[in-house]
Protein backbone atom coordinates (compact mmCIF):
# COMPACT_ATOMS: atom_id res chain seq x y z
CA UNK A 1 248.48 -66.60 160.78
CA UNK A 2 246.16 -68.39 163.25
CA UNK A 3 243.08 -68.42 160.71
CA UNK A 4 245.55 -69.69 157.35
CA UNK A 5 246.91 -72.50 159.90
CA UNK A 6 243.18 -73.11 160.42
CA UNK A 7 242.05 -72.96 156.92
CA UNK A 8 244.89 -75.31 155.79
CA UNK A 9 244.37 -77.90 158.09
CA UNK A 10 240.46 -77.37 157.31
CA UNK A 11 241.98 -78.00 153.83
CA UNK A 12 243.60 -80.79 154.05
CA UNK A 13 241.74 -83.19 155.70
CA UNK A 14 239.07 -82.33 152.98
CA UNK A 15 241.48 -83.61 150.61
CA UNK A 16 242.41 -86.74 152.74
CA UNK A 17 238.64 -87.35 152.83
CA UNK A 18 238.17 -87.21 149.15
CA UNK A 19 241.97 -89.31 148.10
CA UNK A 20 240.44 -91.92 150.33
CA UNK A 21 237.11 -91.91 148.73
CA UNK A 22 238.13 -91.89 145.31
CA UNK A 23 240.19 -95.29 145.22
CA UNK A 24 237.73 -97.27 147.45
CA UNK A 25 235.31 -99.82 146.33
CA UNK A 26 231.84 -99.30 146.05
CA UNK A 27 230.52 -101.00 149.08
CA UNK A 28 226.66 -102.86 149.53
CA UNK A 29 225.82 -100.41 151.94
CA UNK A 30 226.14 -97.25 149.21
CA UNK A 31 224.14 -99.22 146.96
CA UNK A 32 220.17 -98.99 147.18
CA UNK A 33 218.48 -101.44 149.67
CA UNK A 34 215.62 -103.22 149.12
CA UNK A 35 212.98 -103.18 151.51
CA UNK A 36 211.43 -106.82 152.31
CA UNK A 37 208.29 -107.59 152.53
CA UNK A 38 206.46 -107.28 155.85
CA UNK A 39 206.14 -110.15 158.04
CA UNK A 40 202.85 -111.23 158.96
CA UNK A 41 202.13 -110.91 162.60
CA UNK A 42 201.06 -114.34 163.24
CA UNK A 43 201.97 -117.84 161.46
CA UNK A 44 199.96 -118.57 158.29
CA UNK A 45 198.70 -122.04 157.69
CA UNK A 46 200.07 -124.19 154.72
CA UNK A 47 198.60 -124.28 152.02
CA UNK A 48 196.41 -127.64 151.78
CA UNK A 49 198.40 -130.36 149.42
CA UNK A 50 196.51 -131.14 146.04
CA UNK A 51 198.37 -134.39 145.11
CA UNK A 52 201.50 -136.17 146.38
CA UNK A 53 204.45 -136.00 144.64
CA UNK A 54 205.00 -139.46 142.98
CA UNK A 55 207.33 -142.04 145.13
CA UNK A 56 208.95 -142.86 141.97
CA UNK A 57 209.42 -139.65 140.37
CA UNK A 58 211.22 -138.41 143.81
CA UNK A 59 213.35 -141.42 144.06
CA UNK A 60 214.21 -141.18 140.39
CA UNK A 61 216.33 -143.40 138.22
CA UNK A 62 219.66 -142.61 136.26
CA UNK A 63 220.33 -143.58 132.43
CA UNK A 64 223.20 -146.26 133.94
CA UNK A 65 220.51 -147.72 136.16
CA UNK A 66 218.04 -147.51 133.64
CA UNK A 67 220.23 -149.53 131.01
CA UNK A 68 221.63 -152.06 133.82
CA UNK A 69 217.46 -152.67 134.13
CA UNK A 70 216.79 -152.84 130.59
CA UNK A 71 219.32 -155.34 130.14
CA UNK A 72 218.66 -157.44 133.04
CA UNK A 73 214.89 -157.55 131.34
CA UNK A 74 216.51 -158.90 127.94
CA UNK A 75 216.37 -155.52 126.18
CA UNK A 76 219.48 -155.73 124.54
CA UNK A 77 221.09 -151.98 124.01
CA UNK A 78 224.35 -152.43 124.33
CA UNK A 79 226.94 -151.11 126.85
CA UNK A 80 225.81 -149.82 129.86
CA UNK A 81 227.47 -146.16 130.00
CA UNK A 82 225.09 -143.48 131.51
CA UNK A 83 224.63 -142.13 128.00
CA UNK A 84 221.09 -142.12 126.46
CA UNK A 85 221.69 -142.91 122.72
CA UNK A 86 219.60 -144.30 120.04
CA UNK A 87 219.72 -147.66 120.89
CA UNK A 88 219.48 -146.79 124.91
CA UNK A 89 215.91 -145.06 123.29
CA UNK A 90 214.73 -147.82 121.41
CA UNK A 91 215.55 -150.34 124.08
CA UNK A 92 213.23 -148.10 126.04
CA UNK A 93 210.75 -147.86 123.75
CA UNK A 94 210.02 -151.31 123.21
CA UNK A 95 210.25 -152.14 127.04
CA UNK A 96 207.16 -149.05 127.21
CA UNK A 97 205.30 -150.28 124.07
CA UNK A 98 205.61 -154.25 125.45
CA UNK A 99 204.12 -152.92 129.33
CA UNK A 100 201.35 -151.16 127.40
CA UNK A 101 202.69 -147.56 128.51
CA UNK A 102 202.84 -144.89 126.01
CA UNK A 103 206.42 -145.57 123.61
CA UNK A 104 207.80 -142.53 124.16
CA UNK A 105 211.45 -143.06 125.19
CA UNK A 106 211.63 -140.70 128.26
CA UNK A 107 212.00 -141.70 131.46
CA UNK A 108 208.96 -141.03 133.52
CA UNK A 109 207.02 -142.04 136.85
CA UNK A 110 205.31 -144.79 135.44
CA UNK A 111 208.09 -146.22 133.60
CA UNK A 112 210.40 -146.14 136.61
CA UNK A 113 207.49 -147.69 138.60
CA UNK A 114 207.39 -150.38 135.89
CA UNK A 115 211.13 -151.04 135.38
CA UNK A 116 211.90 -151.14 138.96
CA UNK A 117 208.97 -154.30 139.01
CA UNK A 118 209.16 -155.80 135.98
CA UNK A 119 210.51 -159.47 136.53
């Protein structure tokens, strides 16, 4: 009697074990790990800097400012509403082609440069 009372409760924790395992989530820590890289043991020195980013090109310039500038400059386009159409493009183009910069109608460093000190 001693060894089935054993052998049952032997039993049924197993299956306790394996109900609760069967409805849980998979968890990270079952899953693979990547190993990262080593770290070096002592600091590494930056990389030297080639060029500087372009003080223009990290202040930027949105299509609403862009268009409140082209207007203020005379180049009609219309109303000022964030939106780069055809005649927001055109507007552009002419102000690029008249400040001998390549017409392209993108927004670029040179242009911003250029808007932002046009008079």
């Amino acid at each position: 009697m001693r060894h089935l009372h054993k052998s049952l409760s032997v039993l049924f924790v197993g299956v306790l074990l394996l109900a609760g395992c069967a409805g849980a989530p998979e968890t990270p820590s079952s899953a693979p790990r990547a190993t990262p890289p080593p770290q070096p043991s002592r600091p590494q020195p930056a990389p030297a800097a080639t060029q500087q980013p372009e003080p223009a090109v990290s202040e930027g310039m949105t299509v609403f400012e862009m268009q409140e500038r082209l207007n203020e400059l005379g180049y009609k386009l219309g109303t000022v509403d964030g939106v780069s159409g055809p005649k927001t493009i055109e507007a552009l183009k002419k102000f690029q082609s008249d400040n001998k910069l390549p017409p392209t109608g993108s927004i670029d460093a040179e242009t911003i440069r250029k808007l932002r000190s046009a008079k």
